[in-house]
PDB file of N, CA and C in Angstrom:
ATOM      1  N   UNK A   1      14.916   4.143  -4.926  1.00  0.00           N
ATOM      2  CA  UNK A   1      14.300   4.021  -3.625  1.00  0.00           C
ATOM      3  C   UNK A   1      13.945   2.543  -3.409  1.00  0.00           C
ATOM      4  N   UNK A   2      14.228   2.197  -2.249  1.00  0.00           N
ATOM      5  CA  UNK A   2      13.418   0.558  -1.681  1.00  0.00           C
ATOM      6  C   UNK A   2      11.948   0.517  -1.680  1.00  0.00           C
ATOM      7  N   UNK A   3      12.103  -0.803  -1.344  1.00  0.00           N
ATOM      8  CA  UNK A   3      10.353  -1.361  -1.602  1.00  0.00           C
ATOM      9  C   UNK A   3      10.209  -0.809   0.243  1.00  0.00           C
ATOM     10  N   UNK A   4      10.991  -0.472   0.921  1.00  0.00           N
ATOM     11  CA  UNK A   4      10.442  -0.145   2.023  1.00  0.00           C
ATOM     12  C   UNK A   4      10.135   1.191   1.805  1.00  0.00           C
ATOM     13  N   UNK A   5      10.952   2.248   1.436  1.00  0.00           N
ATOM     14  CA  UNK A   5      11.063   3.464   1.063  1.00  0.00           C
ATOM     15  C   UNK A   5       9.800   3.858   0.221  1.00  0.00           C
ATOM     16  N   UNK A   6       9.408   3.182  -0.408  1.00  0.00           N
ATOM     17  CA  UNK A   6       8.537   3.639  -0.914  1.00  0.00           C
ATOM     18  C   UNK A   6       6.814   3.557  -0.733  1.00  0.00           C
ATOM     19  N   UNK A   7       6.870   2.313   0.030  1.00  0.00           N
ATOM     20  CA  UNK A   7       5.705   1.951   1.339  1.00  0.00           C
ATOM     21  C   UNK A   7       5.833   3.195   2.145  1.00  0.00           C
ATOM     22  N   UNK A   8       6.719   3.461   2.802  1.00  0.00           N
ATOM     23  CA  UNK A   8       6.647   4.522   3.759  1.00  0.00           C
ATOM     24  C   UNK A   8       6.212   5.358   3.312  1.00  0.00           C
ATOM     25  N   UNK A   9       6.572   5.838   1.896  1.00  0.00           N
ATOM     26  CA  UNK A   9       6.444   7.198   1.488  1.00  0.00           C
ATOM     27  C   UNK A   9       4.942   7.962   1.187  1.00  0.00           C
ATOM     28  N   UNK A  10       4.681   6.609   0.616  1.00  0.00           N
ATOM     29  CA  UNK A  10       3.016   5.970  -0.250  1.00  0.00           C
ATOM     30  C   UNK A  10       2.123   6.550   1.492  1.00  0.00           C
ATOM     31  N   UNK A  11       2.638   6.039   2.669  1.00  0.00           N
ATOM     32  CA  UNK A  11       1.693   5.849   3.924  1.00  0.00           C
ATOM     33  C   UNK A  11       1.550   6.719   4.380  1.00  0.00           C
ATOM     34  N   UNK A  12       2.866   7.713   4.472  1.00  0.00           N
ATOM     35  CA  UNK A  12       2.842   9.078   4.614  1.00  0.00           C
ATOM     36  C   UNK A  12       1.972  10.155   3.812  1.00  0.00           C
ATOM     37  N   UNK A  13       2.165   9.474   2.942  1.00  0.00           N
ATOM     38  CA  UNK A  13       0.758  10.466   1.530  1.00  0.00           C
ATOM     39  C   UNK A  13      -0.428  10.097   1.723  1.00  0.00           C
ATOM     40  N   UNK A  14      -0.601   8.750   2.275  1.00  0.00           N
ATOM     41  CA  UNK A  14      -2.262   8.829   2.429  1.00  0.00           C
ATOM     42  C   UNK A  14      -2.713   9.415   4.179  1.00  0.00           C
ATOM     43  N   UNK A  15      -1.339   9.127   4.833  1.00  0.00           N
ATOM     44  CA  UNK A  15      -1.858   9.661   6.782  1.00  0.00           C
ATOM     45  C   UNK A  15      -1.856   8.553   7.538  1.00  0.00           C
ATOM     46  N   UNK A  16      -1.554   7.292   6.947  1.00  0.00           N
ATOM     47  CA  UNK A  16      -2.011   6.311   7.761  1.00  0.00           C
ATOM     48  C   UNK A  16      -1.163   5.699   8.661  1.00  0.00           C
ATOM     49  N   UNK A  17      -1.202   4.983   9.897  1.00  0.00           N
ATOM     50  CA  UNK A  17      -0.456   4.562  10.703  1.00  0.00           C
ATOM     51  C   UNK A  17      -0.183   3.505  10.175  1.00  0.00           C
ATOM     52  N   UNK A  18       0.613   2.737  10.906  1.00  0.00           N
ATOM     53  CA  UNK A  18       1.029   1.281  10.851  1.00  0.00           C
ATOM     54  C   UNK A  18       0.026   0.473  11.046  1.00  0.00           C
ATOM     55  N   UNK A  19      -0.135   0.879  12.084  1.00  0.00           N
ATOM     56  CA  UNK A  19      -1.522  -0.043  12.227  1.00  0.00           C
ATOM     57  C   UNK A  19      -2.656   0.011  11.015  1.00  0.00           C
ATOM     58  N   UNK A  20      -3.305   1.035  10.789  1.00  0.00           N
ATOM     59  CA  UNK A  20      -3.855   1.104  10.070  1.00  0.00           C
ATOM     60  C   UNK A  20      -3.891   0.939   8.575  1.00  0.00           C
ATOM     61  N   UNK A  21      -2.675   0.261   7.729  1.00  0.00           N
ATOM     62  CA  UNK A  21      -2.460  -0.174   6.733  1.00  0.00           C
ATOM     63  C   UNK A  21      -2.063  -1.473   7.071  1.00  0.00           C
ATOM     64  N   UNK A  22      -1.820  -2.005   8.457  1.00  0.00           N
ATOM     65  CA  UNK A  22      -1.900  -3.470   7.946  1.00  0.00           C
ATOM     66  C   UNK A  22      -3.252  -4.152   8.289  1.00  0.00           C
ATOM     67  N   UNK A  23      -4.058  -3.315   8.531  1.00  0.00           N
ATOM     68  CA  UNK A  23      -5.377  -3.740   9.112  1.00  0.00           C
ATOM     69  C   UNK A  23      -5.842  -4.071   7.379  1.00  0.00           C
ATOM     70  N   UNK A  24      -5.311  -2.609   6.936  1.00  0.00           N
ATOM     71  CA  UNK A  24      -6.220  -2.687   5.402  1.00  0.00           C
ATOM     72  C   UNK A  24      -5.665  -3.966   4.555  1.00  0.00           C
ATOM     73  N   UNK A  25      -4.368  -4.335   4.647  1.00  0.00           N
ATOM     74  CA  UNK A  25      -3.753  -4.888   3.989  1.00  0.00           C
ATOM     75  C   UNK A  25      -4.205  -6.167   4.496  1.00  0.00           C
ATOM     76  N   UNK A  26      -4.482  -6.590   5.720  1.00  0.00           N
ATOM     77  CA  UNK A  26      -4.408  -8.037   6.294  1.00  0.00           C
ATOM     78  C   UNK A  26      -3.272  -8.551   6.729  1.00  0.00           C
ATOM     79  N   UNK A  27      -2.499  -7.959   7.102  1.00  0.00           N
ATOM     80  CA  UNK A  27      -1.153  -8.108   8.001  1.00  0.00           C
ATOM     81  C   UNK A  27      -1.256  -7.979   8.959  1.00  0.00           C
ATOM     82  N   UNK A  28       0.112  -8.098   9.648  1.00  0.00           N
ATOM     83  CA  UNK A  28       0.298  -7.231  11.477  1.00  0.00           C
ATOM     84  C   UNK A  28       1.093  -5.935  11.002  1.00  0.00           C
ATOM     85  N   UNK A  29       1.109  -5.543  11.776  1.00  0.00           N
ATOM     86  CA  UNK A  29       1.509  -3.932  12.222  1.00  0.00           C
ATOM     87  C   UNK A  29       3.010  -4.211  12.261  1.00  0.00           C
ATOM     88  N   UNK A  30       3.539  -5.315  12.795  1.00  0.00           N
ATOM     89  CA  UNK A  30       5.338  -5.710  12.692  1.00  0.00           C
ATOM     90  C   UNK A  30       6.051  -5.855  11.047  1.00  0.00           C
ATOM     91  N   UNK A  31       4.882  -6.748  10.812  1.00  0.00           N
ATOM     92  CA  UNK A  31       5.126  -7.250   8.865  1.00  0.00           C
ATOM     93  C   UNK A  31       5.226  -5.959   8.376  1.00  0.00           C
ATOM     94  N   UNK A  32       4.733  -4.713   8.405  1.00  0.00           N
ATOM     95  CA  UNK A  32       4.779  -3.480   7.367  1.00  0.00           C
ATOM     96  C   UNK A  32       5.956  -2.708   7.805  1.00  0.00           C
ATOM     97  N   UNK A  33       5.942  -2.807   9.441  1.00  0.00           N
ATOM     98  CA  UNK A  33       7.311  -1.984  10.079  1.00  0.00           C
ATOM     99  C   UNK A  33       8.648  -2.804   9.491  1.00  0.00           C
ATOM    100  N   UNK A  34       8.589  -4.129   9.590  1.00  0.00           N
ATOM    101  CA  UNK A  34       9.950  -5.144   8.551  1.00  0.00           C
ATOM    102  C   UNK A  34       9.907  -4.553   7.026  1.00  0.00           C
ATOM    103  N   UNK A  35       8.920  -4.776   6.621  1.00  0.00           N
ATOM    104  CA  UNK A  35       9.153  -4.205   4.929  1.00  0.00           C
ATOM    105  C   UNK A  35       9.862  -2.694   5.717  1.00  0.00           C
ATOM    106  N   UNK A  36       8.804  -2.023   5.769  1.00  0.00           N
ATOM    107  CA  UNK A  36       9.851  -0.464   5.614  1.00  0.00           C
ATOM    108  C   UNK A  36      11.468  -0.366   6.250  1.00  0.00           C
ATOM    109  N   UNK A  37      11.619  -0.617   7.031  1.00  0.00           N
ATOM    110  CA  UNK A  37      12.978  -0.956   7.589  1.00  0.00           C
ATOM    111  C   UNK A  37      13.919  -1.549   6.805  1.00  0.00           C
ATOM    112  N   UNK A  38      13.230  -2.695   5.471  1.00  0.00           N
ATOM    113  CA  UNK A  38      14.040  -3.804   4.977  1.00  0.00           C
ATOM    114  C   UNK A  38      14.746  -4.871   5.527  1.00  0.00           C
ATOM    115  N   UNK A  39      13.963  -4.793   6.693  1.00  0.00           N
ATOM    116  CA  UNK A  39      13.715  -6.298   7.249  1.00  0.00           C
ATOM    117  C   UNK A  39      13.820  -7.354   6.620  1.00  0.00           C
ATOM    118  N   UNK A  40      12.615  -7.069   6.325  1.00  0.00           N
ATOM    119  CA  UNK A  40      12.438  -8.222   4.829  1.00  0.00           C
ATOM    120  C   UNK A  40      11.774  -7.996   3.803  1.00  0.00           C
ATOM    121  N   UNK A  41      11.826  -7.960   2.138  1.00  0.00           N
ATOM    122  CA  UNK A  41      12.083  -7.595   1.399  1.00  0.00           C
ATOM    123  C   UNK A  41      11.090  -8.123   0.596  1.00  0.00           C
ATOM    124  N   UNK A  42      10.504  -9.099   0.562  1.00  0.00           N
ATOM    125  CA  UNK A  42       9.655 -10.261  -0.150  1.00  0.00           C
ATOM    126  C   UNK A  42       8.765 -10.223   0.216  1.00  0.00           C
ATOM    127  N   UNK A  43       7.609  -9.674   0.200  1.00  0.00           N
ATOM    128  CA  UNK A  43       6.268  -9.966   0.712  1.00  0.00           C
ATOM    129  C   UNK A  43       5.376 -10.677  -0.336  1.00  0.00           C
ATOM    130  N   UNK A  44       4.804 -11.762   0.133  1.00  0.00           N
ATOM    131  CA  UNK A  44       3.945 -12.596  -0.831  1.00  0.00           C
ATOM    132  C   UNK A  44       2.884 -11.413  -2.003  1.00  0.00           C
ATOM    133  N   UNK A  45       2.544 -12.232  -2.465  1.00  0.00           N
ATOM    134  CA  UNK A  45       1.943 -11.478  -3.862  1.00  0.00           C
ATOM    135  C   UNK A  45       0.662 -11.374  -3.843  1.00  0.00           C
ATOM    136  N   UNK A  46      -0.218 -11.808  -2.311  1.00  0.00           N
ATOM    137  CA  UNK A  46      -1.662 -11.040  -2.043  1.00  0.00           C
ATOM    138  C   UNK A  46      -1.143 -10.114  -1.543  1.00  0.00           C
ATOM    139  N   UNK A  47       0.176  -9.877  -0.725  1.00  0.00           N
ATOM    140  CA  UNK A  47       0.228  -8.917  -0.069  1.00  0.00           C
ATOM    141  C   UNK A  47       0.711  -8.109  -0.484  1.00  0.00           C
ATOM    142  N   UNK A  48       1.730  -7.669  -1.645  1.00  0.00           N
ATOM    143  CA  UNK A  48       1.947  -7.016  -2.155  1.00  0.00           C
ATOM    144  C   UNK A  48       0.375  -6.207  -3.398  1.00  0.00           C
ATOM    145  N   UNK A  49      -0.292  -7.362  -3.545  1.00  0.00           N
ATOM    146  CA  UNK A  49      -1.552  -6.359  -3.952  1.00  0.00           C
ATOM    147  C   UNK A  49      -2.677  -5.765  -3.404  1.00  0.00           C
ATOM    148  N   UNK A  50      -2.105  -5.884  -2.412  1.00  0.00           N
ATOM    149  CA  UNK A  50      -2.861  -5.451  -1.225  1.00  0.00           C
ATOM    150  C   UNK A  50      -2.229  -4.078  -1.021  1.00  0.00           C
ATOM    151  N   UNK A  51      -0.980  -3.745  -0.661  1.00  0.00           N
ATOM    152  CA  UNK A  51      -0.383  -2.861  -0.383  1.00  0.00           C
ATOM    153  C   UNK A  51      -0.338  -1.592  -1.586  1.00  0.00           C
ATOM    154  N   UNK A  52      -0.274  -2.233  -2.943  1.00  0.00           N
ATOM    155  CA  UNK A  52      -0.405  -1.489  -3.727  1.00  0.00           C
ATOM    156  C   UNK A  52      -1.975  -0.811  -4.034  1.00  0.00           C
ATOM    157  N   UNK A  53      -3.179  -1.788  -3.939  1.00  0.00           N
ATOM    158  CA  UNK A  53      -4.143  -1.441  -3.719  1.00  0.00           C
ATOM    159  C   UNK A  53      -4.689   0.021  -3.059  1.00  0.00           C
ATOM    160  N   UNK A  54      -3.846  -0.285  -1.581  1.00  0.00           N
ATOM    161  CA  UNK A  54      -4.372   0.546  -0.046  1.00  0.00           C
ATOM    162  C   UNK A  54      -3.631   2.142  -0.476  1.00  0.00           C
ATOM    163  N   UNK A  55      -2.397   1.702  -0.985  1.00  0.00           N
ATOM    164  CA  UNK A  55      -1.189   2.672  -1.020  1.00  0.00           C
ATOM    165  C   UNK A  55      -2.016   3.315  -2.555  1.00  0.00           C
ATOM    166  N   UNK A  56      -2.426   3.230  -3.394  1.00  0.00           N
ATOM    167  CA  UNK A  56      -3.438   3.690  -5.064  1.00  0.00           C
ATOM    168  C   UNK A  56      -1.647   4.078  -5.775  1.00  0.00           C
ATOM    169  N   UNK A  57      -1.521   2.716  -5.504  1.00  0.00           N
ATOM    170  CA  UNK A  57       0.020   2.643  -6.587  1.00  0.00           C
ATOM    171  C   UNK A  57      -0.021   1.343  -7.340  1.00  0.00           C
ATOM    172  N   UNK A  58       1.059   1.160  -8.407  1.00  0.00           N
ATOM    173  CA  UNK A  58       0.728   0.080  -9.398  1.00  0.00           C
ATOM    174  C   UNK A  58       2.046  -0.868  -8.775  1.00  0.00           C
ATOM    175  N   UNK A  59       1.877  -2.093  -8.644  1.00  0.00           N
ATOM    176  CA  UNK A  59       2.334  -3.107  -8.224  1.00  0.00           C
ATOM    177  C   UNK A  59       3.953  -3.036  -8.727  1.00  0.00           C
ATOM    178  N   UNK A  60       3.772  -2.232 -10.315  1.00  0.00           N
ATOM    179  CA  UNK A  60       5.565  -2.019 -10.781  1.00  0.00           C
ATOM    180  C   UNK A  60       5.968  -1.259  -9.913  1.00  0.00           C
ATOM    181  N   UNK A  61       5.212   0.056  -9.708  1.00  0.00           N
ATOM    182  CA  UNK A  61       5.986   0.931  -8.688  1.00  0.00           C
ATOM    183  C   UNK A  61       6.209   0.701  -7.686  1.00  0.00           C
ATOM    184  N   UNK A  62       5.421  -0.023  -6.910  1.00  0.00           N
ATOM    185  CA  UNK A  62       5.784  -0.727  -5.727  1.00  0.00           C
ATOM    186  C   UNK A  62       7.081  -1.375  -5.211  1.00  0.00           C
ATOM    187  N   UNK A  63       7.096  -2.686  -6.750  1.00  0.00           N
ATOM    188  CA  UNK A  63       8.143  -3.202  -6.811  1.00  0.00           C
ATOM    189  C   UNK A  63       9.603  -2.797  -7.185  1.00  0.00           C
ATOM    190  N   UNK A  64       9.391  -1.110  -7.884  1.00  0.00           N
ATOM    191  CA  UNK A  64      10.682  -0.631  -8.104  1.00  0.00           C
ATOM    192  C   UNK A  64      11.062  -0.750  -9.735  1.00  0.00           C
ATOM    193  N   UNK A  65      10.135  -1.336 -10.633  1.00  0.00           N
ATOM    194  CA  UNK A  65       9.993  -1.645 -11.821  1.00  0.00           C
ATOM    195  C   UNK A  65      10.328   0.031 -12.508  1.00  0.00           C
ATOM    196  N   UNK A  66       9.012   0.703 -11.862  1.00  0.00           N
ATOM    197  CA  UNK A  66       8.789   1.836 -12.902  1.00  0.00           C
ATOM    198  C   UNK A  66       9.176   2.573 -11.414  1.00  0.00           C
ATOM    199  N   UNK A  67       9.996   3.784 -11.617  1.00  0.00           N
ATOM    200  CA  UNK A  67      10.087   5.125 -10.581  1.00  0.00           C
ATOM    201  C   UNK A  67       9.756   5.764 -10.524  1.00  0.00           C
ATOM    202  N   UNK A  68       8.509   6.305 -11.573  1.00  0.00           N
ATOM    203  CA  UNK A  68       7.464   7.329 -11.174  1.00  0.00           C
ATOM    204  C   UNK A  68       6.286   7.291 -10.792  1.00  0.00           C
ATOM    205  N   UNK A  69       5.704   7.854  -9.987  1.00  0.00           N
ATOM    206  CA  UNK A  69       4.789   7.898  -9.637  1.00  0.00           C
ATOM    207  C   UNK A  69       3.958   8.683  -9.681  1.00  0.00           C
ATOM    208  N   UNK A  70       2.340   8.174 -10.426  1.00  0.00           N
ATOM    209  CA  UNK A  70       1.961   9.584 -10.927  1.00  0.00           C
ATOM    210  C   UNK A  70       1.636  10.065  -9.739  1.00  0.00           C
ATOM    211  N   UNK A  71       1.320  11.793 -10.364  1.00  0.00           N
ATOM    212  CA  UNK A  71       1.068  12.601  -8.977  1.00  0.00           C
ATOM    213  C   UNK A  71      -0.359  13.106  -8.294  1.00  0.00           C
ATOM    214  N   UNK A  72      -1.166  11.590  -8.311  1.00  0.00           N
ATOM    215  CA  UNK A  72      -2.675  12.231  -7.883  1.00  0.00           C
ATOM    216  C   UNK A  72      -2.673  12.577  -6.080  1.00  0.00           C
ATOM    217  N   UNK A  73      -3.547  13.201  -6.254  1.00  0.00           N
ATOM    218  CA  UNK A  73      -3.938  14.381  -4.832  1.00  0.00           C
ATOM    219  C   UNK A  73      -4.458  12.676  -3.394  1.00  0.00           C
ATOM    220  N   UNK A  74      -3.834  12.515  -2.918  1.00  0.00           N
ATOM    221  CA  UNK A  74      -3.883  11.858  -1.191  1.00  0.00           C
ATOM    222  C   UNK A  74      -5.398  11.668  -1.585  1.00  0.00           C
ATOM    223  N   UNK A  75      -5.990  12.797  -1.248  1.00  0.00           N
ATOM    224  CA  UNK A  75      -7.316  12.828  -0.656  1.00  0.00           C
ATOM    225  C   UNK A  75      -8.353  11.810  -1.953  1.00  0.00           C
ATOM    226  N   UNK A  76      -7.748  11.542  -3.453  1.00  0.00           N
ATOM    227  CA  UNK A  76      -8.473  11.391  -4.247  1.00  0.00           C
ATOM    228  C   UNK A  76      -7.835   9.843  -4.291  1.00  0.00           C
ATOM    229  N   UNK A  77      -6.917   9.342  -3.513  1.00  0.00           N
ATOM    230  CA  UNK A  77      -6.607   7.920  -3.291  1.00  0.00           C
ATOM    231  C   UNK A  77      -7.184   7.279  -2.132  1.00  0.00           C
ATOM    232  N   UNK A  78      -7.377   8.175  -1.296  1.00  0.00           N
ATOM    233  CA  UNK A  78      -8.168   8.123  -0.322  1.00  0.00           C
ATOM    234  C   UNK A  78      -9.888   7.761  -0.335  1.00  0.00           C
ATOM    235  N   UNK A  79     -10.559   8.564  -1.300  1.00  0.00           N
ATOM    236  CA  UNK A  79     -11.487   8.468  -1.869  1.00  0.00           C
ATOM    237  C   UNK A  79     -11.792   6.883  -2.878  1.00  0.00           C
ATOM    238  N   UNK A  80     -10.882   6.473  -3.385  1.00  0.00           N
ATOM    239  CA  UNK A  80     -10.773   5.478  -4.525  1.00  0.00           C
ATOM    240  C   UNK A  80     -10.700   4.294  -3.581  1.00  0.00           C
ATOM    241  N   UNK A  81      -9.862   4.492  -2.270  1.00  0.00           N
ATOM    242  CA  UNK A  81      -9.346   3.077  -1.258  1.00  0.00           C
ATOM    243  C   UNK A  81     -10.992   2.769  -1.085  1.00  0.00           C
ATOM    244  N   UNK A  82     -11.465   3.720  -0.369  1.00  0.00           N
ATOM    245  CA  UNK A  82     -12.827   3.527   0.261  1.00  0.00           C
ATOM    246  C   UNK A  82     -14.046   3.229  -0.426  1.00  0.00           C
ATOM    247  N   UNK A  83     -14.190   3.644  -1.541  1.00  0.00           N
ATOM    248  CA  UNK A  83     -14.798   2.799  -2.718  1.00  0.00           C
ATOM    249  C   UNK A  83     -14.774   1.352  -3.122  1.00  0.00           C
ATOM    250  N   UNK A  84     -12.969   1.176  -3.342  1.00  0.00           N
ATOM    251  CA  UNK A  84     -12.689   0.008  -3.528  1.00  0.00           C
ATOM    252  C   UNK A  84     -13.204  -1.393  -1.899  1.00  0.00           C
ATOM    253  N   UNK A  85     -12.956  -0.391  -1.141  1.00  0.00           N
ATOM    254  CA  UNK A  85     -13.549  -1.697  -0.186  1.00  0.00           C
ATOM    255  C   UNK A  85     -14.944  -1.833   0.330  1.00  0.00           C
ATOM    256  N   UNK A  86     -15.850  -0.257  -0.143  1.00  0.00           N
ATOM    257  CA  UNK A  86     -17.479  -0.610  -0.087  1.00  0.00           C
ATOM    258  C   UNK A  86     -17.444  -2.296  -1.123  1.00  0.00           C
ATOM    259  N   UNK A  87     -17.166  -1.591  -2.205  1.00  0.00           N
ATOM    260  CA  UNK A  87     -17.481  -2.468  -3.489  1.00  0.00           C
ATOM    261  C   UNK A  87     -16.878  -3.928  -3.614  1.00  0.00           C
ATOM    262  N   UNK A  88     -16.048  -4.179  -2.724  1.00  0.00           N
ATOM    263  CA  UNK A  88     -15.193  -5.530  -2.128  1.00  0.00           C
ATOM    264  C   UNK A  88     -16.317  -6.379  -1.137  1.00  0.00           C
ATOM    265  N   UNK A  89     -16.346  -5.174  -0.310  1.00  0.00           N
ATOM    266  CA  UNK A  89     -17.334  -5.886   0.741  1.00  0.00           C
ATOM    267  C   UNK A  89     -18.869  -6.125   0.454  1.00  0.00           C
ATOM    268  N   UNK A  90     -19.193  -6.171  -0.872  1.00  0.00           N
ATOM    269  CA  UNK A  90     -20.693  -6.271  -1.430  1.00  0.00           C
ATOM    270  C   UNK A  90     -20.399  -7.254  -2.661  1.00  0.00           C
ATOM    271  N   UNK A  91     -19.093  -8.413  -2.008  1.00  0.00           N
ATOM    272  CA  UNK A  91     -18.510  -9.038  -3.168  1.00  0.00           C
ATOM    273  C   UNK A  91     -18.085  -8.968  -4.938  1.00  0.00           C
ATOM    274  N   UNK A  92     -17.953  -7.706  -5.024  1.00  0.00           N
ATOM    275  CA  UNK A  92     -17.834  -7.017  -6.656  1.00  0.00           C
ATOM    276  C   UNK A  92     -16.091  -7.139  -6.107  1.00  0.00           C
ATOM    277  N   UNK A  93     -16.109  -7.860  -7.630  1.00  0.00           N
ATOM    278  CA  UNK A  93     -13.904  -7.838  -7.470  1.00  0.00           C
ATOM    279  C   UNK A  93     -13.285  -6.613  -7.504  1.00  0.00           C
TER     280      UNK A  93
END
């Protein structure tokens, strides 16, 4: 699967729009629609940990390194995103 293919797939498992993962990510809404399409292929390396972050995938899988993906429940990545950005936004890395 592509690095777009698998963004999509990741966005679809958590519910989120376009918009709404490049908000999380710090992108535009065009930059995530190019990756998935394979537009373009390279996304810098905040943004790719960003994406892997939002998406509760590991940067190999992202990149196509490793092809599995473990199989935790949406709602419990969902849970982990929103944690991770209380605890961001109260400056804790």
């Amino acid at each position: 699967m592509s690095l777009g293919g698998r963004i999509r797939l990741l966005r679809a498992r958590r519910g989120l729009s376009l918009q709404k993962l490049a908000d999380l990510v710090g992108c535009t809404k065009t930059h995530i629609w190019d990756l998935e399409r394979g537009h373009t292929s390279n996304p810098t390396l905040s943004t790719a940990i960003n994406l892997s972050r939002e998406l509760g995938c590991s940067l190999s899988y992202l990149a196509g390194v490793h092809e599995v993906l473990p199989d935790y429940d949406p709602a419990v990545i969902n849970v982990a995103a929103l944690m991770d950005a209380a605890l961001r936004s109260r400056g804790m890395p």
